[in-house]
Structures are given as structure tokens and as C-alpha cells.
C-alpha atoms as a PDB file:
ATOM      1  CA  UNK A   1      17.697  20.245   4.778  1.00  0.00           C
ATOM      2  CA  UNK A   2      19.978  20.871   7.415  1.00  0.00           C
ATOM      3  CA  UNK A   3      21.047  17.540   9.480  1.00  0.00           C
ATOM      4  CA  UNK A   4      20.042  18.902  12.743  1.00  0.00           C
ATOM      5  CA  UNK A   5      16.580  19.730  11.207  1.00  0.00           C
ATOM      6  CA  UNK A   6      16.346  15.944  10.383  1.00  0.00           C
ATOM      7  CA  UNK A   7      17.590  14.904  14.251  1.00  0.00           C
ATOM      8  CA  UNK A   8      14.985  17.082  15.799  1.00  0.00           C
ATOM      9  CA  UNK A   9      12.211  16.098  13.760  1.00  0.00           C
ATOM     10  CA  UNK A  10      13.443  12.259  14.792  1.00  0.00           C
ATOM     11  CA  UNK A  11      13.735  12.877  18.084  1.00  0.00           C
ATOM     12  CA  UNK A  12      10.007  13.993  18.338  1.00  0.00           C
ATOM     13  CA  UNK A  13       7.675  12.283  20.420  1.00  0.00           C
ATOM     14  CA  UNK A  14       5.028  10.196  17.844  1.00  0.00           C
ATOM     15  CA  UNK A  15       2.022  11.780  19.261  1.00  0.00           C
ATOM     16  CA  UNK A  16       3.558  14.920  19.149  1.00  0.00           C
ATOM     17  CA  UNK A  17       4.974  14.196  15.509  1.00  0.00           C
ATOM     18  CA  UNK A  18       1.422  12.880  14.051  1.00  0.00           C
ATOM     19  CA  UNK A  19      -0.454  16.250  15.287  1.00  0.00           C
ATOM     20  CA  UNK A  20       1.819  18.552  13.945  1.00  0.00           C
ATOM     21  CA  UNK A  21       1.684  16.787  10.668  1.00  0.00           C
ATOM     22  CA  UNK A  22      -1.780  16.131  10.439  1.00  0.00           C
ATOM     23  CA  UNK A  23      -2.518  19.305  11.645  1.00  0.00           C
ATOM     24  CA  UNK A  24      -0.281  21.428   8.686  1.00  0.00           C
ATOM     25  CA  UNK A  25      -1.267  18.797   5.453  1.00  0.00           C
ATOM     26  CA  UNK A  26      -5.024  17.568   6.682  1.00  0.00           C
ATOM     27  CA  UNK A  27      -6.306  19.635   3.638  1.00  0.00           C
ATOM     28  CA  UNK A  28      -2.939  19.417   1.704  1.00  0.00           C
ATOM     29  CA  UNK A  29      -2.761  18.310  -1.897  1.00  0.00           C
ATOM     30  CA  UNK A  30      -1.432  14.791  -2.220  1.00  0.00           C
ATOM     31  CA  UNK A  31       1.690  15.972  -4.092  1.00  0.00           C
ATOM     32  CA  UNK A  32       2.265  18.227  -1.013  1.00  0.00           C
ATOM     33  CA  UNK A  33       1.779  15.525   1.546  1.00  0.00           C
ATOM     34  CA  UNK A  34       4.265  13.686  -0.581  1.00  0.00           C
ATOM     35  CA  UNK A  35       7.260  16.481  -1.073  1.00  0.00           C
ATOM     36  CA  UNK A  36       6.689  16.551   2.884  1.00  0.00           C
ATOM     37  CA  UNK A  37       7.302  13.517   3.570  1.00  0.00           C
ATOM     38  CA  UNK A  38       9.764  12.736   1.015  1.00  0.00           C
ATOM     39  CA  UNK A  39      12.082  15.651   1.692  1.00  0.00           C
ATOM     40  CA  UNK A  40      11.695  17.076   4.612  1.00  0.00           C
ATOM     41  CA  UNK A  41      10.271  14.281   7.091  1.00  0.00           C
ATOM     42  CA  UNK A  42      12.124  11.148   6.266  1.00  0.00           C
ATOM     43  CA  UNK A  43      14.520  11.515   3.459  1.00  0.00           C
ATOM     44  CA  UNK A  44      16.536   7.998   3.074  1.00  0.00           C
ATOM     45  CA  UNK A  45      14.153   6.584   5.436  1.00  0.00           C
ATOM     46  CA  UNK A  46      10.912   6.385   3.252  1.00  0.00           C
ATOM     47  CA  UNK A  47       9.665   3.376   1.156  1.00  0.00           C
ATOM     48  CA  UNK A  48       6.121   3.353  -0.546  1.00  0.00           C
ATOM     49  CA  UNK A  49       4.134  -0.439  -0.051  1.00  0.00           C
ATOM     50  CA  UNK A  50       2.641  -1.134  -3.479  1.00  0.00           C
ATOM     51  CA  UNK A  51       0.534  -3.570  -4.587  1.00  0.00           C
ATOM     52  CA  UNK A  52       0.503  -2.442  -8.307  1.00  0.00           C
ATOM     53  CA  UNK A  53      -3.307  -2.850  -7.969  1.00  0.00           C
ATOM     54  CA  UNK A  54      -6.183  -1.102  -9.553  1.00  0.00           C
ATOM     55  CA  UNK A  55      -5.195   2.289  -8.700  1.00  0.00           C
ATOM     56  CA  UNK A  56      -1.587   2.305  -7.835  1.00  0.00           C
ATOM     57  CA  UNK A  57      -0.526   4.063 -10.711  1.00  0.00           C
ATOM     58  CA  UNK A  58      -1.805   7.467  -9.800  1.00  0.00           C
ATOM     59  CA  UNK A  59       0.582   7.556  -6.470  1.00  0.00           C
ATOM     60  CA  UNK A  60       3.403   5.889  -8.126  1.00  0.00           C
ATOM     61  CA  UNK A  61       3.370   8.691 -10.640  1.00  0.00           C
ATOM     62  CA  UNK A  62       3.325  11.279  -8.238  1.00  0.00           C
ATOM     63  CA  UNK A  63       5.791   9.770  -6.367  1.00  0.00           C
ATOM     64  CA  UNK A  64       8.015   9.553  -9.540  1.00  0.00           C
ATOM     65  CA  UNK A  65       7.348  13.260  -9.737  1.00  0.00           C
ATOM     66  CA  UNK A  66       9.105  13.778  -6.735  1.00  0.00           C
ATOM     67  CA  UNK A  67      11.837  10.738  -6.640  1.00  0.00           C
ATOM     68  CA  UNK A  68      11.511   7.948  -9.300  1.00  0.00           C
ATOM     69  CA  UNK A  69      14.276   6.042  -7.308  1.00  0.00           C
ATOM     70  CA  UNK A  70      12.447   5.967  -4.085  1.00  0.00           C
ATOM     71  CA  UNK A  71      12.840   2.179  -2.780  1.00  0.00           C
ATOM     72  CA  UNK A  72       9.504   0.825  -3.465  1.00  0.00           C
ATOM     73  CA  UNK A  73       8.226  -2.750  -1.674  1.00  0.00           C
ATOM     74  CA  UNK A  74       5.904  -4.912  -3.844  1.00  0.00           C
ATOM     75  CA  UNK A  75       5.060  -7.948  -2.237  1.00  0.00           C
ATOM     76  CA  UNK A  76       5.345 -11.059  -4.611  1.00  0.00           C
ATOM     77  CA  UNK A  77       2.706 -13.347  -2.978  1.00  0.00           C
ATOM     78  CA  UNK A  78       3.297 -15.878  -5.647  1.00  0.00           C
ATOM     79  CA  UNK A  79      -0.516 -15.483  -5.865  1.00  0.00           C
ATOM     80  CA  UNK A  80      -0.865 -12.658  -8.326  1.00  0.00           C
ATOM     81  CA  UNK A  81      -2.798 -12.282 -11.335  1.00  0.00           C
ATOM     82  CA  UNK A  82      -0.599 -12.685 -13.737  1.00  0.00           C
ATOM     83  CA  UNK A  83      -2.208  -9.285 -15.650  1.00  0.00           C
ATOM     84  CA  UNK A  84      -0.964  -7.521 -11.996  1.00  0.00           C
ATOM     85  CA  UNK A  85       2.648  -8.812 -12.964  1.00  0.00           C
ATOM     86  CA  UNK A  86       2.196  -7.571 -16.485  1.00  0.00           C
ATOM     87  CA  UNK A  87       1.142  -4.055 -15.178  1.00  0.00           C
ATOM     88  CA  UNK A  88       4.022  -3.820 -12.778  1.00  0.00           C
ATOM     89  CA  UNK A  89       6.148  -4.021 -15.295  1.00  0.00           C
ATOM     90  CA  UNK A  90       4.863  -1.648 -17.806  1.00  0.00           C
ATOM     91  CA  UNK A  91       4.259   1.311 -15.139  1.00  0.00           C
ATOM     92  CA  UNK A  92       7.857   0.704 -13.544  1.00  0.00           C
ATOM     93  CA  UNK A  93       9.265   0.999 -17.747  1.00  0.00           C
ATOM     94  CA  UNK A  94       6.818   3.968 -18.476  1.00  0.00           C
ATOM     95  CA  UNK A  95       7.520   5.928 -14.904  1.00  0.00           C
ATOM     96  CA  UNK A  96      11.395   5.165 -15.321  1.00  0.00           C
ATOM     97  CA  UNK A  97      10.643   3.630 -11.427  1.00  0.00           C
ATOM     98  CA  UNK A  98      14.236   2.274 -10.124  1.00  0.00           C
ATOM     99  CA  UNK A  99      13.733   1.751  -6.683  1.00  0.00           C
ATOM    100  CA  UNK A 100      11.203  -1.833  -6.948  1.00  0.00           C
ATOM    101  CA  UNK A 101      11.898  -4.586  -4.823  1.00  0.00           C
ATOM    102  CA  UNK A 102       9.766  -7.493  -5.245  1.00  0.00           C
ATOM    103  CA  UNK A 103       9.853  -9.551  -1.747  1.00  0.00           C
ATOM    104  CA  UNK A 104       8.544 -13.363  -1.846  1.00  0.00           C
ATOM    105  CA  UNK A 105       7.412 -15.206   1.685  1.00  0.00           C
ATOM    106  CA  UNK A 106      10.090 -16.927   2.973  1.00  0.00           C
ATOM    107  CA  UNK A 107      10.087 -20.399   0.581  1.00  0.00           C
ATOM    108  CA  UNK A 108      11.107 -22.742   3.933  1.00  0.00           C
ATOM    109  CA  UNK A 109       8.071 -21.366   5.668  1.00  0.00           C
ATOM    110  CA  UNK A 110       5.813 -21.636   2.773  1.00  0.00           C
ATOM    111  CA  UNK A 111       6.902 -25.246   2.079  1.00  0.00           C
ATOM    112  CA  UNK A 112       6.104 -26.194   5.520  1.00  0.00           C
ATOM    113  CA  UNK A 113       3.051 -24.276   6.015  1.00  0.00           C
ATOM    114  CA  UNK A 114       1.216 -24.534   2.415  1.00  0.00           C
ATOM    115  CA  UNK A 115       3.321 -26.674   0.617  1.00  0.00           C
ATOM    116  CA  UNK A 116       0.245 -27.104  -2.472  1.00  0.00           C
ATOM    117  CA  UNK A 117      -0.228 -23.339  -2.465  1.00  0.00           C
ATOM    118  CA  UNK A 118      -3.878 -24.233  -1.344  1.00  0.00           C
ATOM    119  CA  UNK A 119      -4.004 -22.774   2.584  1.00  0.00           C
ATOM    120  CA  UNK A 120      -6.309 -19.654   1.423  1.00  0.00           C
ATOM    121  CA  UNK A 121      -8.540 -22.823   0.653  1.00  0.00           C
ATOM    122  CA  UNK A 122      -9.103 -23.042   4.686  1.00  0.00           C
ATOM    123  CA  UNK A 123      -7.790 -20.025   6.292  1.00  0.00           C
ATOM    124  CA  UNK A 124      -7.039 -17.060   4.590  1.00  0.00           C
ATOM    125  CA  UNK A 125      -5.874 -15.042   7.666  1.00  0.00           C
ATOM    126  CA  UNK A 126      -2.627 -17.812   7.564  1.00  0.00           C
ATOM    127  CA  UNK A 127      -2.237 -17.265   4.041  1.00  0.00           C
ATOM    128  CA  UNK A 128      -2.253 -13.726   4.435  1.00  0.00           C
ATOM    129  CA  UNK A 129       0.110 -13.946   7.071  1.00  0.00           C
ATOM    130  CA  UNK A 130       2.696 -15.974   5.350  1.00  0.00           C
ATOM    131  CA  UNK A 131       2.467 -14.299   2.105  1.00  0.00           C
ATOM    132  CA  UNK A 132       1.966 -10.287   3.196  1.00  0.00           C
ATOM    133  CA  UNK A 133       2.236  -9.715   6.411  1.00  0.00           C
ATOM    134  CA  UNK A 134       5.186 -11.713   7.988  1.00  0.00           C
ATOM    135  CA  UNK A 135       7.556 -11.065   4.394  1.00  0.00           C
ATOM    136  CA  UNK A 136       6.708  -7.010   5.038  1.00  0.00           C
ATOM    137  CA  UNK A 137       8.459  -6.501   8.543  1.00  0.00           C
ATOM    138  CA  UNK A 138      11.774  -7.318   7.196  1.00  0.00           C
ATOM    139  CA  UNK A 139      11.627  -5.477   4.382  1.00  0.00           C
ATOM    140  CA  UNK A 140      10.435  -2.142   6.230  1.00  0.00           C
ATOM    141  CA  UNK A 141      13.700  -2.954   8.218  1.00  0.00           C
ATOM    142  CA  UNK A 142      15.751   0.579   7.708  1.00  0.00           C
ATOM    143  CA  UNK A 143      12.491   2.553   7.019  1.00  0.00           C
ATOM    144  CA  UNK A 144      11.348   4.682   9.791  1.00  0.00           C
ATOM    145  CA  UNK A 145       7.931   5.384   7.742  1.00  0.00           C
ATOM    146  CA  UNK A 146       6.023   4.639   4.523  1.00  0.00           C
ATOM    147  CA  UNK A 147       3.728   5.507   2.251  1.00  0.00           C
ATOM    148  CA  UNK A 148       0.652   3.900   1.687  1.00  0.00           C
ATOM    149  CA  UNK A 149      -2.298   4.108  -1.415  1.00  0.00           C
ATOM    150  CA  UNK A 150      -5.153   4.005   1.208  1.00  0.00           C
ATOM    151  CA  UNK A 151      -8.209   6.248   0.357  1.00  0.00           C
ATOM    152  CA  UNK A 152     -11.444   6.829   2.464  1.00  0.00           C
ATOM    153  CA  UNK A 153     -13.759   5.672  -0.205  1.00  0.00           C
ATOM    154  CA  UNK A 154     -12.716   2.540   0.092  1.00  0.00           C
ATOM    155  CA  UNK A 155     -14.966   2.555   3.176  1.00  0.00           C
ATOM    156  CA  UNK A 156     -14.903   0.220   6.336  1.00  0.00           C
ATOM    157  CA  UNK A 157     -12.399   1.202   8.780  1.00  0.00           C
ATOM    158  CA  UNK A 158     -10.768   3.325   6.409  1.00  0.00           C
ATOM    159  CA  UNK A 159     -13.304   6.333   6.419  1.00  0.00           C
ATOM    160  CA  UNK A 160     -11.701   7.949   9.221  1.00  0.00           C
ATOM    161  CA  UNK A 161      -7.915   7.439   7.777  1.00  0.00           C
ATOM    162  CA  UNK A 162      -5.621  10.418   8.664  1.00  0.00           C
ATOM    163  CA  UNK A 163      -3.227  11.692   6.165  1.00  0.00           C
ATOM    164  CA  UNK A 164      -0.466  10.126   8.973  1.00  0.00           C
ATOM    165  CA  UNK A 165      -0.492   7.898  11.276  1.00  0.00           C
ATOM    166  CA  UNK A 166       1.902   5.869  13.569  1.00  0.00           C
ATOM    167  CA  UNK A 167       1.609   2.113  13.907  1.00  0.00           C
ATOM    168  CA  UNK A 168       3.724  -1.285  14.711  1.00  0.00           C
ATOM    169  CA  UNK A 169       6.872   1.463  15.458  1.00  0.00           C
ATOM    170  CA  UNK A 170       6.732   3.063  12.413  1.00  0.00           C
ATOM    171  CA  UNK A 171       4.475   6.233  10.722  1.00  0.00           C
ATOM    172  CA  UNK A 172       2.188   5.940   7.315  1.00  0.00           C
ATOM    173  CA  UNK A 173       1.827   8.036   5.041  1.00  0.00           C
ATOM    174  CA  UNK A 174      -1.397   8.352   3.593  1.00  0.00           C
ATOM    175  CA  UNK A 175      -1.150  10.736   0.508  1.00  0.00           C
ATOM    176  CA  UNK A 176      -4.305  10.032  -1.185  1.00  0.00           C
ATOM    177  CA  UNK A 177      -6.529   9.789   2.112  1.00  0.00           C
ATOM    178  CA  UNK A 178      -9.013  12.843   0.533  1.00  0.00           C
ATOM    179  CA  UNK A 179      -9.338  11.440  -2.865  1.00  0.00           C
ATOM    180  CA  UNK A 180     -12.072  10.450  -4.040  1.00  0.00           C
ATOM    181  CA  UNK A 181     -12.487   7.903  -6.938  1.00  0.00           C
ATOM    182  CA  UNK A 182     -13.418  10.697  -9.335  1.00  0.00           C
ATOM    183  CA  UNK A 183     -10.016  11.972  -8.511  1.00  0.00           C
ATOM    184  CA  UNK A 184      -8.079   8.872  -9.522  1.00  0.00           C
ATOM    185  CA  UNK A 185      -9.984   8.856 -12.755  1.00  0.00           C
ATOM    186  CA  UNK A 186      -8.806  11.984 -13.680  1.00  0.00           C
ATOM    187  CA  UNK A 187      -5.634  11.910 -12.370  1.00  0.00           C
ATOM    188  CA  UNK A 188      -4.900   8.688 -15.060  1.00  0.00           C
ATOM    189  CA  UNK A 189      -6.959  10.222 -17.922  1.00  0.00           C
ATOM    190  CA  UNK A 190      -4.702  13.058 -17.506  1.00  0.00           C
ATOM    191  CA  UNK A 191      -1.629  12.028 -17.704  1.00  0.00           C
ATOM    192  CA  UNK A 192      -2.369   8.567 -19.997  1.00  0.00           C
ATOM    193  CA  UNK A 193      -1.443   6.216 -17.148  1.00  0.00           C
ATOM    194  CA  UNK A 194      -1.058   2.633 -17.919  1.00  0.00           C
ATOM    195  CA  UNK A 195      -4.428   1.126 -16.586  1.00  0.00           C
ATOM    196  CA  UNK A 196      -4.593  -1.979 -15.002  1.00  0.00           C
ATOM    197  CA  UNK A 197      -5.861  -4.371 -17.286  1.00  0.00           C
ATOM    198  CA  UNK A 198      -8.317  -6.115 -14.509  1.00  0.00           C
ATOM    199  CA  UNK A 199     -10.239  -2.796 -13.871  1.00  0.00           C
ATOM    200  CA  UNK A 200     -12.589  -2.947 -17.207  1.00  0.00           C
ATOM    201  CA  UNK A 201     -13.289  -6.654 -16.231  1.00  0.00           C
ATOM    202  CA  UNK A 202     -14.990  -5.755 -12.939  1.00  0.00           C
ATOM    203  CA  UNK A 203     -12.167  -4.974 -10.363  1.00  0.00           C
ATOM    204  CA  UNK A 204     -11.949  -2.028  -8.817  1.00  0.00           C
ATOM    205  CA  UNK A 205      -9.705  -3.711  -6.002  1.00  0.00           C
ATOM    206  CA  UNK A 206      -7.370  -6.236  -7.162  1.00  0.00           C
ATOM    207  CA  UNK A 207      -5.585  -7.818  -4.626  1.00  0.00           C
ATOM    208  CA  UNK A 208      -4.503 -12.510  -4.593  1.00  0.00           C
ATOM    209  CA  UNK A 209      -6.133 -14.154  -7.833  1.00  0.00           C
ATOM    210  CA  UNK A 210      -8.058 -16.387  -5.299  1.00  0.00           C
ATOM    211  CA  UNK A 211      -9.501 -13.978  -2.869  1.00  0.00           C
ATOM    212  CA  UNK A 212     -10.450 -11.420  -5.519  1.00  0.00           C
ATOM    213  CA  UNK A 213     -13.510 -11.202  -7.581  1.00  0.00           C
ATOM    214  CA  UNK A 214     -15.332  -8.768  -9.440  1.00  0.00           C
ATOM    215  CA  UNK A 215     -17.706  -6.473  -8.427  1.00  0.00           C
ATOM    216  CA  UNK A 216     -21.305  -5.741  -8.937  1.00  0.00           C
ATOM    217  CA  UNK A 217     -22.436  -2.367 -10.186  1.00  0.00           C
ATOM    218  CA  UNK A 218     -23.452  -0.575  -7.072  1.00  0.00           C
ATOM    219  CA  UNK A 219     -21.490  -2.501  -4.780  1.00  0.00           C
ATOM    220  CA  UNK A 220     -18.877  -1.595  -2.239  1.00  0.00           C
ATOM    221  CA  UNK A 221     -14.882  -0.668  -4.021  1.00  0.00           C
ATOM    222  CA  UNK A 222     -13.873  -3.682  -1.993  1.00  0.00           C
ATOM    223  CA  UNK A 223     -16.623  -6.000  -2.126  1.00  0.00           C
ATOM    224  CA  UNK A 224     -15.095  -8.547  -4.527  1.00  0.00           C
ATOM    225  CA  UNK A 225     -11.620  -8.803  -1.736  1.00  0.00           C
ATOM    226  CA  UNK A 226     -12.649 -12.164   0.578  1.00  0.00           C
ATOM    227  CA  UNK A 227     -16.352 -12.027  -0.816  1.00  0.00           C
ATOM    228  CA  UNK A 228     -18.992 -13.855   1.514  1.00  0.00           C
ATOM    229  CA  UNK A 229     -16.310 -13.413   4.428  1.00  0.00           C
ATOM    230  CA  UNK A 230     -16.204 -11.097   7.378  1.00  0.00           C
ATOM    231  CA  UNK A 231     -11.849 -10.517   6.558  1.00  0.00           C
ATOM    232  CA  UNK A 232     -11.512  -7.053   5.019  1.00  0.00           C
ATOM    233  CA  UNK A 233      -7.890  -6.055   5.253  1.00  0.00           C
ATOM    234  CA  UNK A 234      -5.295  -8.732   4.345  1.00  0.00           C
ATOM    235  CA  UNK A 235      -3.602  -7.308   7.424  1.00  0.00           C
ATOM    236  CA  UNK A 236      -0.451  -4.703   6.593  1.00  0.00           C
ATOM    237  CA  UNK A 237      -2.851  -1.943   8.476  1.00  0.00           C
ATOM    238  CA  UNK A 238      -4.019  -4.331  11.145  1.00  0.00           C
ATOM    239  CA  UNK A 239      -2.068  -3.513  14.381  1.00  0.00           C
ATOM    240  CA  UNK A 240      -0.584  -6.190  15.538  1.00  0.00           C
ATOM    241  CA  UNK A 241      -2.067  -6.541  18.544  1.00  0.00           C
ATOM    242  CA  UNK A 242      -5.343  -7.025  16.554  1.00  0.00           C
ATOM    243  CA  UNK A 243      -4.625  -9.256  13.941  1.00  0.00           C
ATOM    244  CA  UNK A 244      -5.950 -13.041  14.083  1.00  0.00           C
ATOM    245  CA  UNK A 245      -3.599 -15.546  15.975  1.00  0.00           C
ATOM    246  CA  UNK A 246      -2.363 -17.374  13.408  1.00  0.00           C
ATOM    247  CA  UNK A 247       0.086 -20.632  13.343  1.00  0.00           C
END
């Protein structure tokens, strides 16, 4: 793409950005959305946020499609399941994935503010906070947008979730906003994606080992993520001006 195509396109207001895009790709196919983004919205200024959860394979492969060296942010809680560890690692050696950066919370904070790895005993906001939220704004640093695996099925405040949005300074990409959980399915019978080994246990959404459990037949996608609490998001797509006040 020409470079002046790229300036313009920059120098666009955000509101003015956000409805032309979500106005051309509200009905495009996620691989679309994605090509978009990646190569003519923000090339070398894209990362996707992965969690290497219960359905992350199915974007990382189509982002792979596109770009498997496309710098990739997996935050490294140090609260895992150790199976989500496992899976990273087999879907970044079976995609041929080269751009995965695994970014801990800062040890000096977490010594001082949960030095026994026990705060999501008595406020999981903090813990959240420490672990997610305040270790993703540096590494976005760079980035003027990125992707995210957010899908309206997962309900809450995510039913009305544009394809893009713009948020905390920078826009979101929402690729997989229209699929349904049908469409995941297929998408990793398909093409013999690794499969998370949590899902047949009762996960659907596999997030921290202690704020996760599994999830009645019936229930809600993200029912088992801070069960019996009224937290639904760990915070990443919580403006900041809304997020608890924390420390």
C-alpha cells in the first residue's frame, strides 16, 4: 500500500475511522475483517491479545493465514492452568506462530502487592489489575490497534460488540464478533486444530486456574469465569474510566 494511503488513513478522526470501517466489514467474513486490518489499516502497528483459551485457536489460525509472524501478546499471569501453557505451545509449533510474547506482571509490584500469590483470595479486581490489566498497557506500547477473540455469544455486554471499536487511545479489532459457537466448532473440526485440553472437562471459557470453573450444561459460555460474583470481564475491555479503583 502506498505510504500516503497509510498517513491518511492515520490521520483520520476515530469516529470518523470506526464508521467507515464498521460500515464496509459489519457483515464481512472474519478472514476479511482480518486482511483489512492487517494490510491495509495498520500494517506494523497491529498485535492480536491472546489468551490461548478455549477458542483461541480458530483466530490464531486465521491470523497465521494472513501473517504467522504477527507480534502476538499473551499475558503470563503466573496463574494459568498449566494445560493453557501446554496448549500455547503446541498451537504456536503446529501454526509455525513467531511473533508470541509472553508478558509477566511486573515481579516488584507483585511482591509487594500479593507476595503469597493469594490476593484473588480477597479481591479479584486487584489481582486482575496487577496480573492483566496494568502488564497490557506497556506492551500495546507501539501498537496503534489490536485484535481481539471477542464474540457476541459470549453474552453480557458483549452482545452489542462492533466488528471495531476505539478505546483507552487505541482501536480493536473484533474479527469474530458474528460467530457463533457453531462456527468455532467447525472452523477447528475443519482444519484439525489443536483443542484445548480444558474444553471436554467443562470449560468453555478458560481464563486464571482460580477464578475459572466449569460449566453446567445449559448455562451461560462464561458462567464458570468469577462464579457467584457480579465481575464479568477481568478488565482489558473495561474503559478505564470504568474499571474498579483499585490500590
Amino acid at each position: 500500500m502506498p505510504y500516503g494511503d497509510i498517513i491518511a488513513r492515520n490521520a483520520e478522526a476515530p469516529e470518523i475511522r470506526l464508521e467507515r470501517l464498521n460500515t464496509e466489514l459489519r457483515d464481512a467474513s472474519a478472514q476479511t475483517v482480518l486482511r483489512v486490518a492487517m494490510i491495509r489499516e495498520w500494517p506494523e502497528s497491529l498485535t492480536y491479545v491472546s489468551s490461548f483459551g478455549a477458542e483461541s485457536v480458530a483466530m490464531l489460525a486465521l491470523i497465521a493465514d494472513v501473517d504467522p509472524s504477527l507480534p502476538i501478546v499473551f499475558l503470563d499471569t503466573g496463574m494459568h492452568f498449566p494445560q493453557t501453557l501446554d496448549h500455547r505451545d503446541e498451537v504456536i509449533e503446529r501454526l509455525g506462530l513467531t511473533g508470541v510474547r509472553s508478558i509477566p506482571p511486573s515481579e516488584t509490584e507483585r511482591k509487594v502487592l500479593d507476595p503469597k500469590n493469594d490476593l484473588w483470595k480477597t479481591d479479584t479486581d486487584a489481582c486482575c489489575a496487577l496480573r492483566k490489566v496494568r502488564p497490557l498497557e506497556p506492551a500495546l506500547e507501539g501498537f496503534s490497534a489490536w485484535i481481539t477473540g471477542r464474540k457476541r455469544f459470549h453474552g453480557g455486554a458483549r452482545m452489542s460488540l462492533p466488528v471495531f471499536e476505539f478505546a483507552n487511545g487505541r482501536y480493536k479489532v473484533n474479527p469474530l464478533a458474528n460467530w457463533t459457537p457453531e462456527d468455532v466448532e467447525l472452523m477447528i473440526q475443519q482444519r484439525n486444530l489443536p483443542r484445548h485440553p480444558l474444553v471436554s472437562q467443562g470449560y468453555p471459557s478458560i481464563g486464571c486456574w482460580p477464578c475459572t470453573k466449569p460449566v453446567a450444561e445449559g448455562e451461560d459460555v462464561r458462567a464458570g469465569r468469577w462464579a457467584g460474583q457480579a465481575k464479568t470481564e477481568c478488565g482489558l475491555h473495561v474503559d478505564k474510566n470504568e474499571r474498579p479503583r483499585v490500590f
